[in-house]
PDB file of N, CA and C in Angstrom:
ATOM      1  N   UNK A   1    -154.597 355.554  85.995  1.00  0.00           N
ATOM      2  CA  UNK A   1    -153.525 354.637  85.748  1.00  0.00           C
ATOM      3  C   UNK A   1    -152.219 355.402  85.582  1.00  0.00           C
ATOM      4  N   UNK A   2    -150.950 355.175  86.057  1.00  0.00           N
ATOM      5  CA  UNK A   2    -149.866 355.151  86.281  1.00  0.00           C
ATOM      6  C   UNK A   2    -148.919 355.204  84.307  1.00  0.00           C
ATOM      7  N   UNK A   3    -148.843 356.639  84.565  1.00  0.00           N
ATOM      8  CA  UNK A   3    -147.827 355.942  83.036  1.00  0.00           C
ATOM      9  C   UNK A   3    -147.154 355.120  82.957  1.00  0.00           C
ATOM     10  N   UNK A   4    -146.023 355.141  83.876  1.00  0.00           N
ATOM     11  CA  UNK A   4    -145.041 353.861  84.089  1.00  0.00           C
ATOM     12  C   UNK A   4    -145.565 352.322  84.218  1.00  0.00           C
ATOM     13  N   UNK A   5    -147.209 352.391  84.958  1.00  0.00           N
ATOM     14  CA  UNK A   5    -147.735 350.993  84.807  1.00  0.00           C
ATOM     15  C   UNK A   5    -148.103 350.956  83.353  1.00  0.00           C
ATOM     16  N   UNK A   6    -147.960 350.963  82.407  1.00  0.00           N
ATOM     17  CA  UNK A   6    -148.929 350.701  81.075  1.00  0.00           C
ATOM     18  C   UNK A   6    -147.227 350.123  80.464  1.00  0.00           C
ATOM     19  N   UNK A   7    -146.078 350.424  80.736  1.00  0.00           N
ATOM     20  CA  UNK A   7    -144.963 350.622  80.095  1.00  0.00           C
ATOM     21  C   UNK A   7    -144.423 349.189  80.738  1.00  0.00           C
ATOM     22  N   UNK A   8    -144.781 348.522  82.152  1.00  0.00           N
ATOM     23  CA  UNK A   8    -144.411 347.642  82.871  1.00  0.00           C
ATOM     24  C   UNK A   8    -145.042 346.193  82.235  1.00  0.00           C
ATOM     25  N   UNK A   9    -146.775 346.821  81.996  1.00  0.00           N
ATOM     26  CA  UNK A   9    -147.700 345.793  81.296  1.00  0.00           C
ATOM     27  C   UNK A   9    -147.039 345.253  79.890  1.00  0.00           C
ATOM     28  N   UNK A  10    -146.540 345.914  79.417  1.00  0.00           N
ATOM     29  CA  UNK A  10    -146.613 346.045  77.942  1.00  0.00           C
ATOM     30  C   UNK A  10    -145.212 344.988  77.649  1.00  0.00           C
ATOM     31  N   UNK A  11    -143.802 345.725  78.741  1.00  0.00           N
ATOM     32  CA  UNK A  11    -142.906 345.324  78.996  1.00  0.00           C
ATOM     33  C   UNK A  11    -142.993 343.564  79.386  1.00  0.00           C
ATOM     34  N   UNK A  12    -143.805 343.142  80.508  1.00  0.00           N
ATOM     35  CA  UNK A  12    -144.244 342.025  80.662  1.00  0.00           C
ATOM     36  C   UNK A  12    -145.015 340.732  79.662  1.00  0.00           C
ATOM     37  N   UNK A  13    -145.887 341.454  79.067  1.00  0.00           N
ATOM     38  CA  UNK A  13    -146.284 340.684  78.043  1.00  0.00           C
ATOM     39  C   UNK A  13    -145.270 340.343  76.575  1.00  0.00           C
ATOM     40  N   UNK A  14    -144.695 341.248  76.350  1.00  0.00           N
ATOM     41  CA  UNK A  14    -143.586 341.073  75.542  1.00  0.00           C
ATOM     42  C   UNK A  14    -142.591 340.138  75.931  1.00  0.00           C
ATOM     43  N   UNK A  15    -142.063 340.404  77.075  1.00  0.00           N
ATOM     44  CA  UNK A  15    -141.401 339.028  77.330  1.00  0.00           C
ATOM     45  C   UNK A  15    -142.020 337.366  77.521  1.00  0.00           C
ATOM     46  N   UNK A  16    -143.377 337.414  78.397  1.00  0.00           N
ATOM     47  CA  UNK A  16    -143.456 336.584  77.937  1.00  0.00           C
ATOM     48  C   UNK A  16    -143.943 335.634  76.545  1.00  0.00           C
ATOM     49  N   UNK A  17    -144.250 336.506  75.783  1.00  0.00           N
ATOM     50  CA  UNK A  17    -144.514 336.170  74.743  1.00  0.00           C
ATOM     51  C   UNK A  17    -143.106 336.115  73.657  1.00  0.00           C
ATOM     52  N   UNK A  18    -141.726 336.510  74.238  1.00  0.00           N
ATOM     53  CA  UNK A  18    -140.520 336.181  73.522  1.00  0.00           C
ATOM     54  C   UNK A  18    -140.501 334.955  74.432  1.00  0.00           C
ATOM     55  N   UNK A  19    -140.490 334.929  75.629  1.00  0.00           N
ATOM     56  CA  UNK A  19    -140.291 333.247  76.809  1.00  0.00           C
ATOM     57  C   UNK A  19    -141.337 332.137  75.722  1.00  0.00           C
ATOM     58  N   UNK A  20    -142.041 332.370  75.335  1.00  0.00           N
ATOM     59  CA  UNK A  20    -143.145 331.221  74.328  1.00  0.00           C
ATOM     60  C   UNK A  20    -142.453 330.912  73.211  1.00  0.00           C
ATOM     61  N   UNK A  21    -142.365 332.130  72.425  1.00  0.00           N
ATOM     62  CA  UNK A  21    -141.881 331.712  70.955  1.00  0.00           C
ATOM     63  C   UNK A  21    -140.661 331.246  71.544  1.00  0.00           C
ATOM     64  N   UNK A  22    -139.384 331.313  72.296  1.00  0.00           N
ATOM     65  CA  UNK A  22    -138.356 330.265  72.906  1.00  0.00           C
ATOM     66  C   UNK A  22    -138.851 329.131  72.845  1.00  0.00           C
ATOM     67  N   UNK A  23    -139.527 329.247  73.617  1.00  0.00           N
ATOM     68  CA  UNK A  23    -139.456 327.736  74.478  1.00  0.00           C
ATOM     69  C   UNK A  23    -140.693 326.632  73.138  1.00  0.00           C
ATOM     70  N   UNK A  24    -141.666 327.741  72.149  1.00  0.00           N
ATOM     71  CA  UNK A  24    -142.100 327.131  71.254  1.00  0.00           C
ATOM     72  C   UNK A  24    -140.720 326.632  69.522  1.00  0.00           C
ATOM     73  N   UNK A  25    -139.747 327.468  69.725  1.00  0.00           N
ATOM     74  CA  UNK A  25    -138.119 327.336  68.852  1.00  0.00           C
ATOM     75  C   UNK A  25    -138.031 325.872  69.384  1.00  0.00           C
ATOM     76  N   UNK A  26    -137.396 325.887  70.823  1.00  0.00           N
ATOM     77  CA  UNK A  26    -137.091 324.455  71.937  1.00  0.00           C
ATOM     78  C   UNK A  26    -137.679 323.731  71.067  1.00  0.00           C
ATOM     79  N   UNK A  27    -138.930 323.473  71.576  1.00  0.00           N
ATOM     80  CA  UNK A  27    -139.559 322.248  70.933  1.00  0.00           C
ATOM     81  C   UNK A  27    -140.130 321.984  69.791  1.00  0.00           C
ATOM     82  N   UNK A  28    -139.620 322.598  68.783  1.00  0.00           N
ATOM     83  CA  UNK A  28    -139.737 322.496  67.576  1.00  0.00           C
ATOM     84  C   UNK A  28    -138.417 321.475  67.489  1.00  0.00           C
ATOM     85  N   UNK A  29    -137.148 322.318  67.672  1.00  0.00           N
ATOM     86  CA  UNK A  29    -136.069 321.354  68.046  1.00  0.00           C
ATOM     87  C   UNK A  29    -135.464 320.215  68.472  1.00  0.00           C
ATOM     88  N   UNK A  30    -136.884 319.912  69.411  1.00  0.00           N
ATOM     89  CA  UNK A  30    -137.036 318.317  69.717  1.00  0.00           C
ATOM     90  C   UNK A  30    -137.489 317.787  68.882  1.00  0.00           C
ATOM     91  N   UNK A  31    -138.453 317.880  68.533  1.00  0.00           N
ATOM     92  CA  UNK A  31    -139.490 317.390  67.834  1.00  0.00           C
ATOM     93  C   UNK A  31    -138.538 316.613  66.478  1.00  0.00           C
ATOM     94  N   UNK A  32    -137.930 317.875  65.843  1.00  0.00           N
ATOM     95  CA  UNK A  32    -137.656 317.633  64.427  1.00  0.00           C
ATOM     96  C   UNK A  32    -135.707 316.382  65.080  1.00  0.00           C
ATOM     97  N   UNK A  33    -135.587 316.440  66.142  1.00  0.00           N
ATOM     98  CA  UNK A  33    -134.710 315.385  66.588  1.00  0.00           C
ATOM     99  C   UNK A  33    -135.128 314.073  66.962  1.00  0.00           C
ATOM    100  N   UNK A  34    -136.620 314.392  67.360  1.00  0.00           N
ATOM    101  CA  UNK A  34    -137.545 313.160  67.416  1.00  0.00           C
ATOM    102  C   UNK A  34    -137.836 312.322  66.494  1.00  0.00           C
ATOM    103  N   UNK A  35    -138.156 313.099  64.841  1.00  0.00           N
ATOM    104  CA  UNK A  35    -138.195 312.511  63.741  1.00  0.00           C
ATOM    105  C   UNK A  35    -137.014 312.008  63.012  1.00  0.00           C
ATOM    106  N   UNK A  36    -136.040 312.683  63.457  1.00  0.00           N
ATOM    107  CA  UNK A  36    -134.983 312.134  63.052  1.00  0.00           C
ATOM    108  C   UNK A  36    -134.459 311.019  63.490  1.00  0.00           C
ATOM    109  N   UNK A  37    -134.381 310.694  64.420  1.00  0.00           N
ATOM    110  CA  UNK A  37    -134.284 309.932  65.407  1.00  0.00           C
ATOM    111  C   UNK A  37    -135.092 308.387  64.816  1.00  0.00           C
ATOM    112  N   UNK A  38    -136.251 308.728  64.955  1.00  0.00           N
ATOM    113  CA  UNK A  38    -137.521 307.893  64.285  1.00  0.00           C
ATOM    114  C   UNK A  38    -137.043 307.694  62.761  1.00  0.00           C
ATOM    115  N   UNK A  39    -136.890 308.238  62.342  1.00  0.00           N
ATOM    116  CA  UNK A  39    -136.550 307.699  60.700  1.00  0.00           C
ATOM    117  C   UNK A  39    -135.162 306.906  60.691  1.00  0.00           C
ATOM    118  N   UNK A  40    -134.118 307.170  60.982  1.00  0.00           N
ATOM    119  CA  UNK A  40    -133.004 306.094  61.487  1.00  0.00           C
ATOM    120  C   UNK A  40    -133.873 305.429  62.073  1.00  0.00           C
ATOM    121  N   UNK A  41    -134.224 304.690  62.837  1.00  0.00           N
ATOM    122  CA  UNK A  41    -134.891 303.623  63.716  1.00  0.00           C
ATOM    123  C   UNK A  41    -135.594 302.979  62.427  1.00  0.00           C
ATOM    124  N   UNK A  42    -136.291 303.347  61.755  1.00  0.00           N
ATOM    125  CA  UNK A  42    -137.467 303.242  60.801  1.00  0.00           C
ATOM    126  C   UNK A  42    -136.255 302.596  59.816  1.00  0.00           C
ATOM    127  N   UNK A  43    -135.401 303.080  59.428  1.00  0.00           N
ATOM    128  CA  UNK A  43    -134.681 302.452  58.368  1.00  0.00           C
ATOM    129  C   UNK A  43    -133.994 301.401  58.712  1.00  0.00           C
ATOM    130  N   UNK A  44    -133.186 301.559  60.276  1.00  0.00           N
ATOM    131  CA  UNK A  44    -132.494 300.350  60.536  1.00  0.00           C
ATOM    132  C   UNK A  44    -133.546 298.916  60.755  1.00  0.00           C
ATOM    133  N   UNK A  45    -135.050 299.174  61.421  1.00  0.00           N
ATOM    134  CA  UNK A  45    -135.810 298.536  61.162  1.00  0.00           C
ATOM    135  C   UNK A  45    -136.017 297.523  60.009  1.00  0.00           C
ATOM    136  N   UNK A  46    -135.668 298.294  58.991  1.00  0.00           N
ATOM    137  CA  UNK A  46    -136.177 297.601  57.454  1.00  0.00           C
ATOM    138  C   UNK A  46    -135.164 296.904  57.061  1.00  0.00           C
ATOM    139  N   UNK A  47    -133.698 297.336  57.646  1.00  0.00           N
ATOM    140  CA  UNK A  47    -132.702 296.629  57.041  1.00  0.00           C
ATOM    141  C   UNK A  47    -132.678 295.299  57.490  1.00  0.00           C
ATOM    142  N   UNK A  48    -132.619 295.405  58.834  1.00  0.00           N
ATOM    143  CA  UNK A  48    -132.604 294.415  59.891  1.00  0.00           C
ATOM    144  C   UNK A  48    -133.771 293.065  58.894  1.00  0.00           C
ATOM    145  N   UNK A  49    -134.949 293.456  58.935  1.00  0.00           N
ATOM    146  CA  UNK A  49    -135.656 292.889  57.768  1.00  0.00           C
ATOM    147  C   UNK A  49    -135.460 292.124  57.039  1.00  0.00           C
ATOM    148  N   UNK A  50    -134.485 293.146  56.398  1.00  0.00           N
ATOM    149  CA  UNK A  50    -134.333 292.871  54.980  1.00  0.00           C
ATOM    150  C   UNK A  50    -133.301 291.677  54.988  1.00  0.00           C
ATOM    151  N   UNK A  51    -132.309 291.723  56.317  1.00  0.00           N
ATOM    152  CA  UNK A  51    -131.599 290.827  56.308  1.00  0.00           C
ATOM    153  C   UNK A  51    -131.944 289.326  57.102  1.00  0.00           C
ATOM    154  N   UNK A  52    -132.876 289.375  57.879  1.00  0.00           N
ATOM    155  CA  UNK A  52    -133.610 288.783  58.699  1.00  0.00           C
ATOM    156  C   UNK A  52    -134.183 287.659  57.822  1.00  0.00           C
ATOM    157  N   UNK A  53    -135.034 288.479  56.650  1.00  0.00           N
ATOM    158  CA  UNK A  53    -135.451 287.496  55.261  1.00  0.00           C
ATOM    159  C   UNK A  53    -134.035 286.475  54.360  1.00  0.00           C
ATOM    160  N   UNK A  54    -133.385 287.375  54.346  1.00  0.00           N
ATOM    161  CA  UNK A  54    -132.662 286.753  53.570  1.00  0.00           C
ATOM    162  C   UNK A  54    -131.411 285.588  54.367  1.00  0.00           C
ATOM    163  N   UNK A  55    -131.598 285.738  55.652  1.00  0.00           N
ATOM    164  CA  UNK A  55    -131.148 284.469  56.322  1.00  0.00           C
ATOM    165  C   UNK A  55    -132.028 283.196  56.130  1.00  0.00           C
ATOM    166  N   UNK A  56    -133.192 284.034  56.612  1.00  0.00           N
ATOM    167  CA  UNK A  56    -134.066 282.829  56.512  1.00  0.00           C
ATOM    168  C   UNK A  56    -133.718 281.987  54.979  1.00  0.00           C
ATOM    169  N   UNK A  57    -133.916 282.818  54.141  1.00  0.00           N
ATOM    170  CA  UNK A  57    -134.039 281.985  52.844  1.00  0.00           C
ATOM    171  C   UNK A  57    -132.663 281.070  52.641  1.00  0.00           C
ATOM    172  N   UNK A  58    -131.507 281.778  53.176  1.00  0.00           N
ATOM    173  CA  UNK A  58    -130.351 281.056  52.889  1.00  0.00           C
ATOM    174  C   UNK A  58    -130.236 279.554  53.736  1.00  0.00           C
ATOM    175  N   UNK A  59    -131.358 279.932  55.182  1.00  0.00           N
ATOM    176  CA  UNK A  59    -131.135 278.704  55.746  1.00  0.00           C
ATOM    177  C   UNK A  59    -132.152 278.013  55.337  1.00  0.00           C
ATOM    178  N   UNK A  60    -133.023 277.993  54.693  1.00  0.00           N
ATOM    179  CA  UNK A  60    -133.877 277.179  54.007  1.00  0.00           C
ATOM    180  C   UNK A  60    -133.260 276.253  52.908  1.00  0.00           C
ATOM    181  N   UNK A  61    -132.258 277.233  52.147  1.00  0.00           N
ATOM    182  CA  UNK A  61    -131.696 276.395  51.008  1.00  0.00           C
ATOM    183  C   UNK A  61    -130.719 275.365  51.734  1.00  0.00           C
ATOM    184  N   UNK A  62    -129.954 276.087  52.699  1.00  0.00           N
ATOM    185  CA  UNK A  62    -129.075 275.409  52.994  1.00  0.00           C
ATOM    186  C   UNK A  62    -129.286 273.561  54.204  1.00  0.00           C
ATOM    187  N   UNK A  63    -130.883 273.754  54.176  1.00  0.00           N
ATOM    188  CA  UNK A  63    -131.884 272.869  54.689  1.00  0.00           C
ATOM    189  C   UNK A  63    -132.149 271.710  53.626  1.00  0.00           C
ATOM    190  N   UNK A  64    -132.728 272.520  52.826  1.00  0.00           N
ATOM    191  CA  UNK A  64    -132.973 271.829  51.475  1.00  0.00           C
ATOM    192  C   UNK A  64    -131.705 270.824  50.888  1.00  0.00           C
ATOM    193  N   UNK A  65    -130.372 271.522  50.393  1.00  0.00           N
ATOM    194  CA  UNK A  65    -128.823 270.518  50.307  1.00  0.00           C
ATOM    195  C   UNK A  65    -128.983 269.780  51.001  1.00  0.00           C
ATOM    196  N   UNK A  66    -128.764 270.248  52.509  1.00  0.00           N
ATOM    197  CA  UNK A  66    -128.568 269.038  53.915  1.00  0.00           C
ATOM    198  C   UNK A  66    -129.606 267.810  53.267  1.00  0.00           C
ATOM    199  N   UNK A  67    -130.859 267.922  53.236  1.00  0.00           N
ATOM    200  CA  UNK A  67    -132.167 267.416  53.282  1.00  0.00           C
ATOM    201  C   UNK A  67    -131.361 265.815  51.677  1.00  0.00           C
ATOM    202  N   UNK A  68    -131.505 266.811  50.972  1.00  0.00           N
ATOM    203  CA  UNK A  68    -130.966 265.615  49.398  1.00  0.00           C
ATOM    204  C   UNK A  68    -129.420 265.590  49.891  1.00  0.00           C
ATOM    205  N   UNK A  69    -128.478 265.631  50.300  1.00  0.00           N
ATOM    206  CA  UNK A  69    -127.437 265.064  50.803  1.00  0.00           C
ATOM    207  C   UNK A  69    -127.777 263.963  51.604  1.00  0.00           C
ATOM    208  N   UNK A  70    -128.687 264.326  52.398  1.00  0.00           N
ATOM    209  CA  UNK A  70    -128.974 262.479  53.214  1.00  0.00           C
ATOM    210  C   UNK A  70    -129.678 261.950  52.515  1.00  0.00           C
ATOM    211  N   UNK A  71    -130.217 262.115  52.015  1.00  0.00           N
ATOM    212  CA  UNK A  71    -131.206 260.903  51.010  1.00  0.00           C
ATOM    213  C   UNK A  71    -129.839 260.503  49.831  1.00  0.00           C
ATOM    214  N   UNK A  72    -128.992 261.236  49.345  1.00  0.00           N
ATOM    215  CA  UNK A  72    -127.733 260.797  48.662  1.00  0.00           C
ATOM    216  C   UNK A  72    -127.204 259.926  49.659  1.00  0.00           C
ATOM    217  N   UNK A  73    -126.812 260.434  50.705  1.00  0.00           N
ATOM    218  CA  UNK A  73    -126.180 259.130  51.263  1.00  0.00           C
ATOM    219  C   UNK A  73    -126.854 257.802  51.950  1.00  0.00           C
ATOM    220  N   UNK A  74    -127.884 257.841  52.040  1.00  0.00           N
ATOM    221  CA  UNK A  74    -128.752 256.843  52.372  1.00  0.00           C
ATOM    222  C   UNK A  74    -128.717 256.331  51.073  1.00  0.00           C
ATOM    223  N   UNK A  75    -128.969 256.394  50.258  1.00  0.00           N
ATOM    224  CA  UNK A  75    -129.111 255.621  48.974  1.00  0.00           C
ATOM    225  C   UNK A  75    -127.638 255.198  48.899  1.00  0.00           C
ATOM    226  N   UNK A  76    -126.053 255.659  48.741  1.00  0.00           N
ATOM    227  CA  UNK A  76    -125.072 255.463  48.264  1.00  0.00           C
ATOM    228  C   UNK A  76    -124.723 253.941  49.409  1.00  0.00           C
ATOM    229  N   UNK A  77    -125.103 254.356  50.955  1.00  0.00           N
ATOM    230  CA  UNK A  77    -125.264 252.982  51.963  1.00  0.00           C
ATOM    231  C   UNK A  77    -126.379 251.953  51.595  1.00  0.00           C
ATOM    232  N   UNK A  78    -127.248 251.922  50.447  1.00  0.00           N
ATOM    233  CA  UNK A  78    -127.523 250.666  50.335  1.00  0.00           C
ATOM    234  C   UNK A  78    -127.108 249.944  49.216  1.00  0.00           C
ATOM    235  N   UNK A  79    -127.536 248.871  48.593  1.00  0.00           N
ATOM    236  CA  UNK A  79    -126.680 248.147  47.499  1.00  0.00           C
ATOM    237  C   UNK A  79    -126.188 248.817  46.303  1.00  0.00           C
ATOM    238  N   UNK A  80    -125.125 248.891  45.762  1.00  0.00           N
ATOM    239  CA  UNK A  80    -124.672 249.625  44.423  1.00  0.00           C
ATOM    240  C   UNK A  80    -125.214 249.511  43.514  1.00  0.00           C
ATOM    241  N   UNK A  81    -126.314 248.401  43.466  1.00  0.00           N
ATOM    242  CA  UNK A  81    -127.123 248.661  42.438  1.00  0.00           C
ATOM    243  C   UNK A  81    -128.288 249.202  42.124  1.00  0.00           C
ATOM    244  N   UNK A  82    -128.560 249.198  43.754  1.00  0.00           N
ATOM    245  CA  UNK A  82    -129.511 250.659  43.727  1.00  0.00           C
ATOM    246  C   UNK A  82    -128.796 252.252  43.784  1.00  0.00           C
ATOM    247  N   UNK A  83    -127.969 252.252  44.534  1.00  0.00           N
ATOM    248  CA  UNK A  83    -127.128 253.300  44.155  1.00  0.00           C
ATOM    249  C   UNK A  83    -126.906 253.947  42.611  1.00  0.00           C
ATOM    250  N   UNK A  84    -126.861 252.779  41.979  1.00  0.00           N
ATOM    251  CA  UNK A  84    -126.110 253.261  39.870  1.00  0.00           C
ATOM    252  C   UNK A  84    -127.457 253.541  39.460  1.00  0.00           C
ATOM    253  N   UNK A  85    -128.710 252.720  40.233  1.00  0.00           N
ATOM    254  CA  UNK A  85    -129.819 253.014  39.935  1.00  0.00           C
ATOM    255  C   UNK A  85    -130.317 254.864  39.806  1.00  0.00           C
ATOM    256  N   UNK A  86    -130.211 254.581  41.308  1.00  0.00           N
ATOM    257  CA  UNK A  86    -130.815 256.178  41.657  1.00  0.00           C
ATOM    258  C   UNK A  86    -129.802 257.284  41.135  1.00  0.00           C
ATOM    259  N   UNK A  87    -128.446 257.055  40.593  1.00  0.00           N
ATOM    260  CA  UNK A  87    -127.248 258.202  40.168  1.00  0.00           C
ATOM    261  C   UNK A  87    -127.896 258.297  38.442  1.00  0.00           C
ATOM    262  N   UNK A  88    -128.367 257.205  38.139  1.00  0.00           N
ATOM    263  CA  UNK A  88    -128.851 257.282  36.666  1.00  0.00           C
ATOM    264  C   UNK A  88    -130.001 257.828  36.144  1.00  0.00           C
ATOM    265  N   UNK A  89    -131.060 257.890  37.394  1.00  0.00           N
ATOM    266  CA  UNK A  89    -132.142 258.511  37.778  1.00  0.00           C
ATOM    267  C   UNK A  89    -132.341 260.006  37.774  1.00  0.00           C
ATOM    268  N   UNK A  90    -131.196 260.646  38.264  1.00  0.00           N
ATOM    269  CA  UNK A  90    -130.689 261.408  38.625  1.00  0.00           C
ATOM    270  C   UNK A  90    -130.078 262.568  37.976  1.00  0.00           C
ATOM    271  N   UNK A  91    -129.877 261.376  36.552  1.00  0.00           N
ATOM    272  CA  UNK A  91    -129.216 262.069  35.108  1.00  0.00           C
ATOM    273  C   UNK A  91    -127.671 261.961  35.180  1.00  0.00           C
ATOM    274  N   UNK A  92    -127.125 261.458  36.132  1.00  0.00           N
ATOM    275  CA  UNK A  92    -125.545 261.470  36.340  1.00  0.00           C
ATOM    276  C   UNK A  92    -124.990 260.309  35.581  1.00  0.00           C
ATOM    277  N   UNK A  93    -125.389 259.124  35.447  1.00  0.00           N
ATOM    278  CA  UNK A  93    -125.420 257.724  34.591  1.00  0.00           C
ATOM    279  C   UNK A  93    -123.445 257.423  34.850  1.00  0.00           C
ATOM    280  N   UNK A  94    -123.056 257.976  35.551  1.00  0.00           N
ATOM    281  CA  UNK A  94    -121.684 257.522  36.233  1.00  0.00           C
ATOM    282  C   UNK A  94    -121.655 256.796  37.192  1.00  0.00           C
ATOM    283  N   UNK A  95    -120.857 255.819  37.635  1.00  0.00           N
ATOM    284  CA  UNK A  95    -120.595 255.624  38.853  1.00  0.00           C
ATOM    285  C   UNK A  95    -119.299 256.035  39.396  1.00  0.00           C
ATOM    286  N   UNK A  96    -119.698 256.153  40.757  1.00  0.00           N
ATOM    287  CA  UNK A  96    -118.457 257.016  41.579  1.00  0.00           C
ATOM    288  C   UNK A  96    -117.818 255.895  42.144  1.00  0.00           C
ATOM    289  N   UNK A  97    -116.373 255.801  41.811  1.00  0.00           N
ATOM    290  CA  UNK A  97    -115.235 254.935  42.300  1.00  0.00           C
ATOM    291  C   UNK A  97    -114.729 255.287  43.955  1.00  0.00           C
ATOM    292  N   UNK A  98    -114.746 254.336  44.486  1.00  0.00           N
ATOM    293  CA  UNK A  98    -114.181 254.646  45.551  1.00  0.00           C
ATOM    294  C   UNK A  98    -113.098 254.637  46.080  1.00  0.00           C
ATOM    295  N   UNK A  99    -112.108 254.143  45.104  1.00  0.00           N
ATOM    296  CA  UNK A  99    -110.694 254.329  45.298  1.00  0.00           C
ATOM    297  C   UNK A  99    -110.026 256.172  45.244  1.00  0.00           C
ATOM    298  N   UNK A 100    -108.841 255.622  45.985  1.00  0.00           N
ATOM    299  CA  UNK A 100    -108.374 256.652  46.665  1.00  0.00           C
ATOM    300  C   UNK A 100    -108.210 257.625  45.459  1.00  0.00           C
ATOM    301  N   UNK A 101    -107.835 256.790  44.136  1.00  0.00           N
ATOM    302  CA  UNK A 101    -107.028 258.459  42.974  1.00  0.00           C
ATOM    303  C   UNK A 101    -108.437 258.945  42.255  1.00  0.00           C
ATOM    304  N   UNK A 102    -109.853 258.606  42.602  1.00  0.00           N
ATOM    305  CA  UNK A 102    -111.008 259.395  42.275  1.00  0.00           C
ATOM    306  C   UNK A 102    -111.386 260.382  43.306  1.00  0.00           C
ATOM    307  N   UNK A 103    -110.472 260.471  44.459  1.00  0.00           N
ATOM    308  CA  UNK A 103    -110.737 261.304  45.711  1.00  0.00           C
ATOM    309  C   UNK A 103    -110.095 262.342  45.649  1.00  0.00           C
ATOM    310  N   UNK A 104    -108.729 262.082  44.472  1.00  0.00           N
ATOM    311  CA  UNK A 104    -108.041 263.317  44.191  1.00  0.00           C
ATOM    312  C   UNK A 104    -108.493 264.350  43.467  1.00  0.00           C
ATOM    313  N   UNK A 105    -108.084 265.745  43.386  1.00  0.00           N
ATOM    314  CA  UNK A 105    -108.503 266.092  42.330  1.00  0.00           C
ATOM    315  C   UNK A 105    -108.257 266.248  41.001  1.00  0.00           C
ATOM    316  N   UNK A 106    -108.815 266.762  40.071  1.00  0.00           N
ATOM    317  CA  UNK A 106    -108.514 266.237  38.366  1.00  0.00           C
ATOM    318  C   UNK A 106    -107.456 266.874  38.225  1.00  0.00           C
ATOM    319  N   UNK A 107    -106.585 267.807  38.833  1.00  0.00           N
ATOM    320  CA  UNK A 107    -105.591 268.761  38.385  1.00  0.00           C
ATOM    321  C   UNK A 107    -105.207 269.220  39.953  1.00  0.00           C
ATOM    322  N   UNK A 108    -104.271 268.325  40.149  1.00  0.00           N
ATOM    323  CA  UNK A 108    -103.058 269.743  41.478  1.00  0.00           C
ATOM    324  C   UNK A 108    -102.649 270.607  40.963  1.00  0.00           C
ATOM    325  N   UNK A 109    -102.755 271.038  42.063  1.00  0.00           N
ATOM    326  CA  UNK A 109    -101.926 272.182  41.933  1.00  0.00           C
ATOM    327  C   UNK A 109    -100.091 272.133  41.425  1.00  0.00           C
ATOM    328  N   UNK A 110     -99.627 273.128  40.850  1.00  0.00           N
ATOM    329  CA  UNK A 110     -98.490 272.940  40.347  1.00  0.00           C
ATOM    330  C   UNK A 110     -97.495 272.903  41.380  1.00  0.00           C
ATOM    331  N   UNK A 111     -97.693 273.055  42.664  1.00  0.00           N
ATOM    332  CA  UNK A 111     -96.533 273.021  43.798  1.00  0.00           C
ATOM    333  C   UNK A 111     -96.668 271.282  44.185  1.00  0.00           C
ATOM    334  N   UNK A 112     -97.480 270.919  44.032  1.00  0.00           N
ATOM    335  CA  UNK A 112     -97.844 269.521  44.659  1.00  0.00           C
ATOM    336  C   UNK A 112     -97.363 268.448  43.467  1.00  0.00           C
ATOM    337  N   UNK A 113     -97.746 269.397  42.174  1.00  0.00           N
ATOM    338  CA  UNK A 113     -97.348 268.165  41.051  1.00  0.00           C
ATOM    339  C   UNK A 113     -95.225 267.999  41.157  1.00  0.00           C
ATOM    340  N   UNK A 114     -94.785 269.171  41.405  1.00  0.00           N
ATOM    341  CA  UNK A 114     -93.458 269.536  41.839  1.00  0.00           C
ATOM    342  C   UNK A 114     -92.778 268.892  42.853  1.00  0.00           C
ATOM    343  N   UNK A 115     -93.465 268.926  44.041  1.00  0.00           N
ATOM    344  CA  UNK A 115     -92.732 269.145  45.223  1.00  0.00           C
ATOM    345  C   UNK A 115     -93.170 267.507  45.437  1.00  0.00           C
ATOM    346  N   UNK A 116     -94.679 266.596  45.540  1.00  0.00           N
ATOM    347  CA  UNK A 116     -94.950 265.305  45.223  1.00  0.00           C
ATOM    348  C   UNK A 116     -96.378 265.601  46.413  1.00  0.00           C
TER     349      UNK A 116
END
């Protein structure tokens, strides 16, 4: 064997074994951009969620109002005396006037009490 061949071998394997640990650096580098990557995703996931739920619930409630708002006004369109009935029922034991100065409110504002 060739001195210079043992020096070529040696030379060769060394590099590629620096070309590995590279290219094994590389994809370590992905990898840990992969997880990163994945964990943002993973969190915006949960938020999305989190807000996803809490529509729902708001449009549930806001289902629910709608829902006893028509049964309020279905009751207020039939006779007033079922109306004072069901407002007393209700725990309110008022009746609501339908003239125009119960439509106002209890207190204007001070530019309006001013100006008319």
């Amino acid at each position: 064997m060739e001195p210079g061949g043992a020096y070529i071998a040696a030379e060769s394997s060394g590099n590629a074994i620096r070309e590995l640990a590279d290219r094994l650096v590389e994809e370590a580098a992905r990898a840990s951009e992969f997880r990163a990557r994945l964990e943002i995703a993973a969190t915006a996931e949960s938020t999305l969620r989190e807000e996803l739920d809490e529509e729902r619930r708001l449009r549930e409630e806001a289902e629910r109002e709608r829902e006893d708002l028509r049964q309020q006004l279905e009751v207020l369109r039939q006779s007033p005396e079922v109306a004072e009935a069901a407002e007393e029922q209700q725990g309110r034991g008022q009746l609501r006037s339908t003239t125009v100065e119960s439509q106002e409110p209890v207190q204007r504002p001070w530019w309006r009490r001013i100006l008319g």
